[in-house]
PDB file of N, CA and C in Angstrom:
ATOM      1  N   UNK A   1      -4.347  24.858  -8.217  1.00  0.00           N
ATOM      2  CA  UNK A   1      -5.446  23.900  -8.207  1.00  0.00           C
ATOM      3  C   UNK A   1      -5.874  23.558  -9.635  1.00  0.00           C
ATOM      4  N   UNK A   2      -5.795  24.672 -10.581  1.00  0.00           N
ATOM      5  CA  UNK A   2      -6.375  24.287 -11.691  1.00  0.00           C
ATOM      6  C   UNK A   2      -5.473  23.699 -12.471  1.00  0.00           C
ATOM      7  N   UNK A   3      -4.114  23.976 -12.485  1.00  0.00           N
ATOM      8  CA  UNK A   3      -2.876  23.319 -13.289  1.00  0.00           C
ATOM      9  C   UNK A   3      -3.014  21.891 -12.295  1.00  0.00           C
ATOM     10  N   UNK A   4      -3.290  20.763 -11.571  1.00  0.00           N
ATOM     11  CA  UNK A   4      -3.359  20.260 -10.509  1.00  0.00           C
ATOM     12  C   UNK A   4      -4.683  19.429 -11.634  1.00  0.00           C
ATOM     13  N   UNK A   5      -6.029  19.743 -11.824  1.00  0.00           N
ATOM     14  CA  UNK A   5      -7.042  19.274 -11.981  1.00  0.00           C
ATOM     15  C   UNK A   5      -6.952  18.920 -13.830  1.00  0.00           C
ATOM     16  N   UNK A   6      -5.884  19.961 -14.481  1.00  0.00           N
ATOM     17  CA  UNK A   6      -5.603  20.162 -16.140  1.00  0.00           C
ATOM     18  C   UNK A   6      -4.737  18.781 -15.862  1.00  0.00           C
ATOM     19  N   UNK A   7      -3.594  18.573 -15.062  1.00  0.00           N
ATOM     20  CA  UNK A   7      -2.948  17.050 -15.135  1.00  0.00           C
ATOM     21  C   UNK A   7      -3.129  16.194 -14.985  1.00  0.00           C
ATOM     22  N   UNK A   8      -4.341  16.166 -13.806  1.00  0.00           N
ATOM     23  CA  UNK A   8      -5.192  14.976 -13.954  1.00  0.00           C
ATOM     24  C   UNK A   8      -6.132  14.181 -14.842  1.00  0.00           C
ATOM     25  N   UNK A   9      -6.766  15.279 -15.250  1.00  0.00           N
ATOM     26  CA  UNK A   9      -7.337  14.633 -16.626  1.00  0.00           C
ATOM     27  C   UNK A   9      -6.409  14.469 -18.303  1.00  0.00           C
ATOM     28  N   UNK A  10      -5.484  15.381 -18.221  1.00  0.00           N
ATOM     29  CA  UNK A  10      -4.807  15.126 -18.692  1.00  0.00           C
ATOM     30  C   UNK A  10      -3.821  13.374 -18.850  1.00  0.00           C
ATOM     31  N   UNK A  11      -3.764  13.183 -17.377  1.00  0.00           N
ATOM     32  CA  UNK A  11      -3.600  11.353 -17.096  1.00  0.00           C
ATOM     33  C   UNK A  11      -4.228  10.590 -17.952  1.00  0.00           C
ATOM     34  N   UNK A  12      -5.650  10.798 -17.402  1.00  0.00           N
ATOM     35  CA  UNK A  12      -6.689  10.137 -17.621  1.00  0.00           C
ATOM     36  C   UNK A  12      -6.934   9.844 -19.012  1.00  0.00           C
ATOM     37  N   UNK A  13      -6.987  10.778 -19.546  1.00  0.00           N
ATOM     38  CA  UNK A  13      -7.026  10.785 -21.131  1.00  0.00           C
ATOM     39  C   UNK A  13      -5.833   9.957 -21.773  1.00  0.00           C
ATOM     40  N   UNK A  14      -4.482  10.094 -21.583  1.00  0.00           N
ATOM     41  CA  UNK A  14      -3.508   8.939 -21.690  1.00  0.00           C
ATOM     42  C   UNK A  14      -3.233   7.626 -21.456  1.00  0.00           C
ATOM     43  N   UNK A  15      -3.842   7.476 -20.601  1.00  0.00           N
ATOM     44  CA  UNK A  15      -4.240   6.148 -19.590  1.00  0.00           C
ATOM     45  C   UNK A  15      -5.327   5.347 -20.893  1.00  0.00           C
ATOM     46  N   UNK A  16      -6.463   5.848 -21.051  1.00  0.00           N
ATOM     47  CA  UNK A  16      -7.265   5.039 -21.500  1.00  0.00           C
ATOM     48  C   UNK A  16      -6.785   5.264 -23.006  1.00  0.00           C
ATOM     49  N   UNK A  17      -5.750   6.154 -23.683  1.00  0.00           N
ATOM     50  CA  UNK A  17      -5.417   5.785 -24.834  1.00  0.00           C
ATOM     51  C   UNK A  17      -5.062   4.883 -25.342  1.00  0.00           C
ATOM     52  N   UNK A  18      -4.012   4.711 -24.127  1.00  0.00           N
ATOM     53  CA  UNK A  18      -2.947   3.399 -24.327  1.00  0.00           C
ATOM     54  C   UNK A  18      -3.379   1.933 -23.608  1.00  0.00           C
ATOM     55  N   UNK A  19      -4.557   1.945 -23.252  1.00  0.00           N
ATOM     56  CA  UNK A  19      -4.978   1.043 -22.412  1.00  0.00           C
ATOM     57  C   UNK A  19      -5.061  -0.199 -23.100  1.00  0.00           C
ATOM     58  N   UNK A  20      -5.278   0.287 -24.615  1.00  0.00           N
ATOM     59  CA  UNK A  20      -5.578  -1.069 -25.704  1.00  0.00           C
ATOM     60  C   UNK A  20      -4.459  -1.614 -26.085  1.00  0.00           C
ATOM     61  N   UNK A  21      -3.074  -1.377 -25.869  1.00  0.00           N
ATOM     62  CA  UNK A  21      -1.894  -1.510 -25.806  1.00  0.00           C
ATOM     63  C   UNK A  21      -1.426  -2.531 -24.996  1.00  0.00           C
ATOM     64  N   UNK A  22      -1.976  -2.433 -23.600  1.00  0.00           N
ATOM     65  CA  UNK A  22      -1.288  -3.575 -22.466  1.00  0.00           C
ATOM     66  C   UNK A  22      -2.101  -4.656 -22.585  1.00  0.00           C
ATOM     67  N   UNK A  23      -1.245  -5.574 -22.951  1.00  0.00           N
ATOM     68  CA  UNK A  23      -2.089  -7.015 -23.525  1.00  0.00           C
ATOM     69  C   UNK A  23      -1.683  -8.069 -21.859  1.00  0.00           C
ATOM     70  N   UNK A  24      -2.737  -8.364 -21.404  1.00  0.00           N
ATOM     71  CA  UNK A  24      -2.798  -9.087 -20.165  1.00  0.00           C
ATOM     72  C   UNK A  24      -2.538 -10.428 -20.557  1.00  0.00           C
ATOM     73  N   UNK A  25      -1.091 -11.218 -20.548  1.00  0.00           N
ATOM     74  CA  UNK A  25      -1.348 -12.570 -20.666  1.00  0.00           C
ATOM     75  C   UNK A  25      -1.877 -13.212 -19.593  1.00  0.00           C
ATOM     76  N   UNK A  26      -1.866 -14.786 -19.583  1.00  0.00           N
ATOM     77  CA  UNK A  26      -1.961 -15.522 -18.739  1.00  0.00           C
ATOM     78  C   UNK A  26      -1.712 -16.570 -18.959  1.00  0.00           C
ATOM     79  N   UNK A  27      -1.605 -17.855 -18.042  1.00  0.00           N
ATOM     80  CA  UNK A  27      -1.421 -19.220 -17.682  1.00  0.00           C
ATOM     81  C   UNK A  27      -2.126 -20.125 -18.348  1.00  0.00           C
ATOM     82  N   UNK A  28      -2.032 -20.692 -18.919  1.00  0.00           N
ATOM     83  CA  UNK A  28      -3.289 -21.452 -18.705  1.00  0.00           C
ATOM     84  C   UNK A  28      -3.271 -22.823 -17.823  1.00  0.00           C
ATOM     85  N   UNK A  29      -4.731 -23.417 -17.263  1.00  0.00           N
ATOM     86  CA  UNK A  29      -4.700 -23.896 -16.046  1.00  0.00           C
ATOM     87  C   UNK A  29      -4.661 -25.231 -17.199  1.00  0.00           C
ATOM     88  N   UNK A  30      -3.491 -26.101 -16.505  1.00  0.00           N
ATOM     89  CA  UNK A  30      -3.145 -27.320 -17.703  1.00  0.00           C
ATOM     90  C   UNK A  30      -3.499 -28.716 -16.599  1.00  0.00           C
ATOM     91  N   UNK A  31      -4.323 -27.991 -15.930  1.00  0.00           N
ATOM     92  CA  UNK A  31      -4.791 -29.821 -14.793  1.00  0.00           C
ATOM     93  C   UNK A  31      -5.373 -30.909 -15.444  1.00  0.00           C
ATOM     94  N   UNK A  32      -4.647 -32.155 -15.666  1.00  0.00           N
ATOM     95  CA  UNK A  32      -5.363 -33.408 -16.547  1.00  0.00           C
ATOM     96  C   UNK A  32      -5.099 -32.970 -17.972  1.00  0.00           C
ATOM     97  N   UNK A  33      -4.652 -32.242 -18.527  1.00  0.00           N
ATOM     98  CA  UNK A  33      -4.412 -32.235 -19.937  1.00  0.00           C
ATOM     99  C   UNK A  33      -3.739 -33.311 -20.550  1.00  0.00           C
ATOM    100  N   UNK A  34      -2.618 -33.945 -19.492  1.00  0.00           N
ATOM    101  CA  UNK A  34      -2.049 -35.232 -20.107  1.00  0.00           C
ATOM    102  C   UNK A  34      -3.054 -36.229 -20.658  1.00  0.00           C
ATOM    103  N   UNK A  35      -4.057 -36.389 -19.736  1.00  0.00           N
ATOM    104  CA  UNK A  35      -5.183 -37.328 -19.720  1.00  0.00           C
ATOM    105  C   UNK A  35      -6.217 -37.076 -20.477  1.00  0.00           C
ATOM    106  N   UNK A  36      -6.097 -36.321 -21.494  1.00  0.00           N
ATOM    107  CA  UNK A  36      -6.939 -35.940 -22.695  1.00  0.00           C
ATOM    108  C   UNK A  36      -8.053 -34.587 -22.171  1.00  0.00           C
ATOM    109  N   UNK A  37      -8.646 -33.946 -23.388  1.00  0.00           N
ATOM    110  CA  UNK A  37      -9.379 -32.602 -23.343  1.00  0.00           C
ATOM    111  C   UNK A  37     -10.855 -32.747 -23.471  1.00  0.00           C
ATOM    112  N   UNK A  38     -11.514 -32.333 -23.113  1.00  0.00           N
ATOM    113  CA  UNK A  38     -12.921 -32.104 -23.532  1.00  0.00           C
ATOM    114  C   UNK A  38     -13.030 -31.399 -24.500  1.00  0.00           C
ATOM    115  N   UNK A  39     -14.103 -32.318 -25.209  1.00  0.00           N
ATOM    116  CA  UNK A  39     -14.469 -31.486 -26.673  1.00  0.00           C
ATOM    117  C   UNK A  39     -15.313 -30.297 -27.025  1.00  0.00           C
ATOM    118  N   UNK A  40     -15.233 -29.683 -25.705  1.00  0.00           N
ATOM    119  CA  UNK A  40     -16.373 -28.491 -25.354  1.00  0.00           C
ATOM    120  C   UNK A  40     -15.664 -27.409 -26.493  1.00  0.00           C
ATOM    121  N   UNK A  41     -16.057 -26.439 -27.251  1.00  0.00           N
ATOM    122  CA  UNK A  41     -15.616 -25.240 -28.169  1.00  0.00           C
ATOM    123  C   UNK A  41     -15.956 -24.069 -27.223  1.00  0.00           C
ATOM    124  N   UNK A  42     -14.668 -23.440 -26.413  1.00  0.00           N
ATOM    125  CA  UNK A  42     -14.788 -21.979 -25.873  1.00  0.00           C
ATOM    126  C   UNK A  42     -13.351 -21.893 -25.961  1.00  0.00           C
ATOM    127  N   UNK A  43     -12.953 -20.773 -27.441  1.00  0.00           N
ATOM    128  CA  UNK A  43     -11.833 -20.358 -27.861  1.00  0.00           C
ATOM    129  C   UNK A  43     -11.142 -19.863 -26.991  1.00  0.00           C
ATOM    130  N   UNK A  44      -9.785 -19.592 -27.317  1.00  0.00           N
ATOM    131  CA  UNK A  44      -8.564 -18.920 -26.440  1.00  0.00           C
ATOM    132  C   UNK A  44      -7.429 -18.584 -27.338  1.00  0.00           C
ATOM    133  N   UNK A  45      -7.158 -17.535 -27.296  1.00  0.00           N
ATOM    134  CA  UNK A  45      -5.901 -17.202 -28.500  1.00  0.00           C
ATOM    135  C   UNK A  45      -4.701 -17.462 -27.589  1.00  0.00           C
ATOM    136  N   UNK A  46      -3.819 -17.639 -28.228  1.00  0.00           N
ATOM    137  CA  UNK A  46      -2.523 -18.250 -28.023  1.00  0.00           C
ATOM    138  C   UNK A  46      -1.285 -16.917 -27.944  1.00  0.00           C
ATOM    139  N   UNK A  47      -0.408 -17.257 -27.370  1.00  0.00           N
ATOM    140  CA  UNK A  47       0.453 -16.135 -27.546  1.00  0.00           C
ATOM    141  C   UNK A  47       1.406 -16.119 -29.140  1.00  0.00           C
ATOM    142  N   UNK A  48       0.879 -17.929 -29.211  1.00  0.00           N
ATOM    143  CA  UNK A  48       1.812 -17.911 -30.325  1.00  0.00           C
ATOM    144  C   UNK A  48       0.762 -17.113 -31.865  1.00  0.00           C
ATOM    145  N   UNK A  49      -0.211 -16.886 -31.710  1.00  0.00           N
ATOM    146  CA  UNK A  49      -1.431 -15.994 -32.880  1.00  0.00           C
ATOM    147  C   UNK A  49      -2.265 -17.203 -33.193  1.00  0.00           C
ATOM    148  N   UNK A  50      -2.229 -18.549 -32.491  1.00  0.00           N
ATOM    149  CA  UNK A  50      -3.117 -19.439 -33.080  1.00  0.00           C
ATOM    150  C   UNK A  50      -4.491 -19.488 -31.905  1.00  0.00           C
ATOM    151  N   UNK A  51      -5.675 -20.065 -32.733  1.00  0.00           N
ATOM    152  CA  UNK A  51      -7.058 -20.182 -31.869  1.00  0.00           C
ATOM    153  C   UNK A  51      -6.994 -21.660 -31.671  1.00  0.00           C
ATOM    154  N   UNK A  52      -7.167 -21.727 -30.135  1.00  0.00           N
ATOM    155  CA  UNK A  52      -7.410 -23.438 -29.892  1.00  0.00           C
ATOM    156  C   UNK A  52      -8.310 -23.619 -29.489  1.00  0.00           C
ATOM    157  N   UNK A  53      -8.979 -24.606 -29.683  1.00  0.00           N
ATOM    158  CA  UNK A  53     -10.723 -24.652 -29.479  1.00  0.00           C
ATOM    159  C   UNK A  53     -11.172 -25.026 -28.117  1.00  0.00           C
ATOM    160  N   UNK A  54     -10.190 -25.114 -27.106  1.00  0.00           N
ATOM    161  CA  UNK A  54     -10.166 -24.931 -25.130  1.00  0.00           C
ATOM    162  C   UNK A  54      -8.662 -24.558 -24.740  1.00  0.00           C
ATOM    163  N   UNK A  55      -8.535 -24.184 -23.701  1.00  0.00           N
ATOM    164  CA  UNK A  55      -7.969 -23.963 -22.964  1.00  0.00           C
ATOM    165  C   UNK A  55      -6.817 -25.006 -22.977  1.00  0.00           C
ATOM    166  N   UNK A  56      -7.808 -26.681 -22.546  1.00  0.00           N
ATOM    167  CA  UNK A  56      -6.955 -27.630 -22.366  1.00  0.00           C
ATOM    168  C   UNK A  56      -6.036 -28.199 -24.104  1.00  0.00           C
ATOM    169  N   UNK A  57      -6.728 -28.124 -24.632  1.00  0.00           N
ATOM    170  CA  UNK A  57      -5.787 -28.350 -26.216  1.00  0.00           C
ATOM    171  C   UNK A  57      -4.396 -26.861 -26.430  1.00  0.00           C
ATOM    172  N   UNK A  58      -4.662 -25.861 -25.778  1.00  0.00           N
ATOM    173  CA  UNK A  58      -3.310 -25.236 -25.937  1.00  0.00           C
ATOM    174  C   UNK A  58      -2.234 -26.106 -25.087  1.00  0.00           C
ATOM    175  N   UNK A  59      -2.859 -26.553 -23.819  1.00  0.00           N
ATOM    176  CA  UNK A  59      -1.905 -27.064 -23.381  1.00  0.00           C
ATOM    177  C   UNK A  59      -0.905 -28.485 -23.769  1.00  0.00           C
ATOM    178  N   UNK A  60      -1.828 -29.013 -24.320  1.00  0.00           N
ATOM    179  CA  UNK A  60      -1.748 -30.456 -25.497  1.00  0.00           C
ATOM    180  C   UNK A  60      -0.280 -29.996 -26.196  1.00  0.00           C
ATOM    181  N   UNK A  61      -0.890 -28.296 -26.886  1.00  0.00           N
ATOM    182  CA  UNK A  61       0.073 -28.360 -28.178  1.00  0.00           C
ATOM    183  C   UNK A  61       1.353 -28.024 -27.077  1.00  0.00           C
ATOM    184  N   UNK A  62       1.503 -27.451 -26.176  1.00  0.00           N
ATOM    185  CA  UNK A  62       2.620 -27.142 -25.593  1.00  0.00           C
ATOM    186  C   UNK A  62       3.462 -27.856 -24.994  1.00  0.00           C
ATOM    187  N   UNK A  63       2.515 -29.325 -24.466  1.00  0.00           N
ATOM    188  CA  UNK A  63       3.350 -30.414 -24.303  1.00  0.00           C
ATOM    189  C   UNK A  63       4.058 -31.184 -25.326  1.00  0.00           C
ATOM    190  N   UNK A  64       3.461 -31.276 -26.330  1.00  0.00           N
ATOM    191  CA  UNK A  64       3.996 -31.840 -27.690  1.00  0.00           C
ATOM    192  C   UNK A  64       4.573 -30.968 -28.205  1.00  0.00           C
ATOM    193  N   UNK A  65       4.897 -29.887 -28.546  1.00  0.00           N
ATOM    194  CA  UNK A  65       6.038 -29.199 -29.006  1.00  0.00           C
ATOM    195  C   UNK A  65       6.916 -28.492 -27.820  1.00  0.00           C
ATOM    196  N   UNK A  66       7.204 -28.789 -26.978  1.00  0.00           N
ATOM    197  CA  UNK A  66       7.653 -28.259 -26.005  1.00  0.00           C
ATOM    198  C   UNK A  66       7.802 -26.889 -26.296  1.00  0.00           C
ATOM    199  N   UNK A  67       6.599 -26.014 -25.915  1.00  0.00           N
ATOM    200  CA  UNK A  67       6.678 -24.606 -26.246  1.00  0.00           C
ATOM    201  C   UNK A  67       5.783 -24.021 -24.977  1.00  0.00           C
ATOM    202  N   UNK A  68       5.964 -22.814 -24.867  1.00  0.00           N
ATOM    203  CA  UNK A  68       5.235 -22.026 -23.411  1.00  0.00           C
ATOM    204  C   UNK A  68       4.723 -21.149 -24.177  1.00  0.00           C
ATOM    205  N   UNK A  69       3.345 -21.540 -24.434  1.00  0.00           N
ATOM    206  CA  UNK A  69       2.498 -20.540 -25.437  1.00  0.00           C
ATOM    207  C   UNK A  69       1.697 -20.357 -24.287  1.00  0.00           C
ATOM    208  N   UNK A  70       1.288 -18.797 -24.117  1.00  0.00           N
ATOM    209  CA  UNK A  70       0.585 -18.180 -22.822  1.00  0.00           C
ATOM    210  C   UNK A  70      -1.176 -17.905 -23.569  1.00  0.00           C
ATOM    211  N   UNK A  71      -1.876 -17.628 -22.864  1.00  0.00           N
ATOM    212  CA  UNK A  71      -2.942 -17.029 -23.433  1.00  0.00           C
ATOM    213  C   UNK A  71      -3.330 -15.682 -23.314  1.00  0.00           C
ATOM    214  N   UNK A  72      -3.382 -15.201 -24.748  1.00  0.00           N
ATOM    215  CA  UNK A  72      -3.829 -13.420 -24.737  1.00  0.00           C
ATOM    216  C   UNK A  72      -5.095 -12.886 -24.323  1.00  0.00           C
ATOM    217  N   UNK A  73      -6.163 -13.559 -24.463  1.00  0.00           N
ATOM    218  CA  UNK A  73      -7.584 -13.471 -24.814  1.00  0.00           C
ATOM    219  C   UNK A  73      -8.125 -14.680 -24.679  1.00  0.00           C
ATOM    220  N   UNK A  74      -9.486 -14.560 -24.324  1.00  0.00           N
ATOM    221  CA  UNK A  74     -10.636 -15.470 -24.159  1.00  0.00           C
ATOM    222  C   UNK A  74     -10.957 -15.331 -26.130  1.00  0.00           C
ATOM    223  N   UNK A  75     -11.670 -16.613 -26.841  1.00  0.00           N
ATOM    224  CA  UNK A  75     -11.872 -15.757 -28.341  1.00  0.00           C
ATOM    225  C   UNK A  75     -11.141 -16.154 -28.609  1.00  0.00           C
ATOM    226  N   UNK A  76     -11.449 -16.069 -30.518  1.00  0.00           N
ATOM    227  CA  UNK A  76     -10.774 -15.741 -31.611  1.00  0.00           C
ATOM    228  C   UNK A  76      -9.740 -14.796 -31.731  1.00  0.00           C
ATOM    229  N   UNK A  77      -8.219 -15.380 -32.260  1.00  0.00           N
ATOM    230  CA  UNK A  77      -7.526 -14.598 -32.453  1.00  0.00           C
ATOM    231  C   UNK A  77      -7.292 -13.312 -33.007  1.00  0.00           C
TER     232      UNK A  77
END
């Protein structure tokens, strides 16, 4: 039981070491981006390390450079 309860926290303690490690991308939602962006400022880092000032302007740059830049973070890069 106690070798049992020593591995579990033992987990636990590993788990949240490395937790800052797994970087969650995502999609971004590119609906109407053809049709231009709102000029609203709520950052989003890029997979490529750049900050775009919405959501919908990453998608801008990805249509114009034909590139699949994901998003890492809400924020400054």
């Amino acid at each position: 039981m106690k070798l049992a309860v020593t591995i579990t926290l033992l987990m636990v303690v590993l788990l949240s070491l490395f937790s800052g490690y797994i970087k969650a991308e995502r999609e971004p939602t590119c609906d109407g981006a053809a049709h231009g962006c709102p000029r609203n400022y709520d950052p989003v880092c890029g997979t490529d390390g750049k900050t775009y000032s919405n959501e919908c302007l990453l998608c801008v740059e990805n249509l114009k450079k034909n590139i699949h830049s994901r998003i890492t973070k809400n924020g400054k890069c």
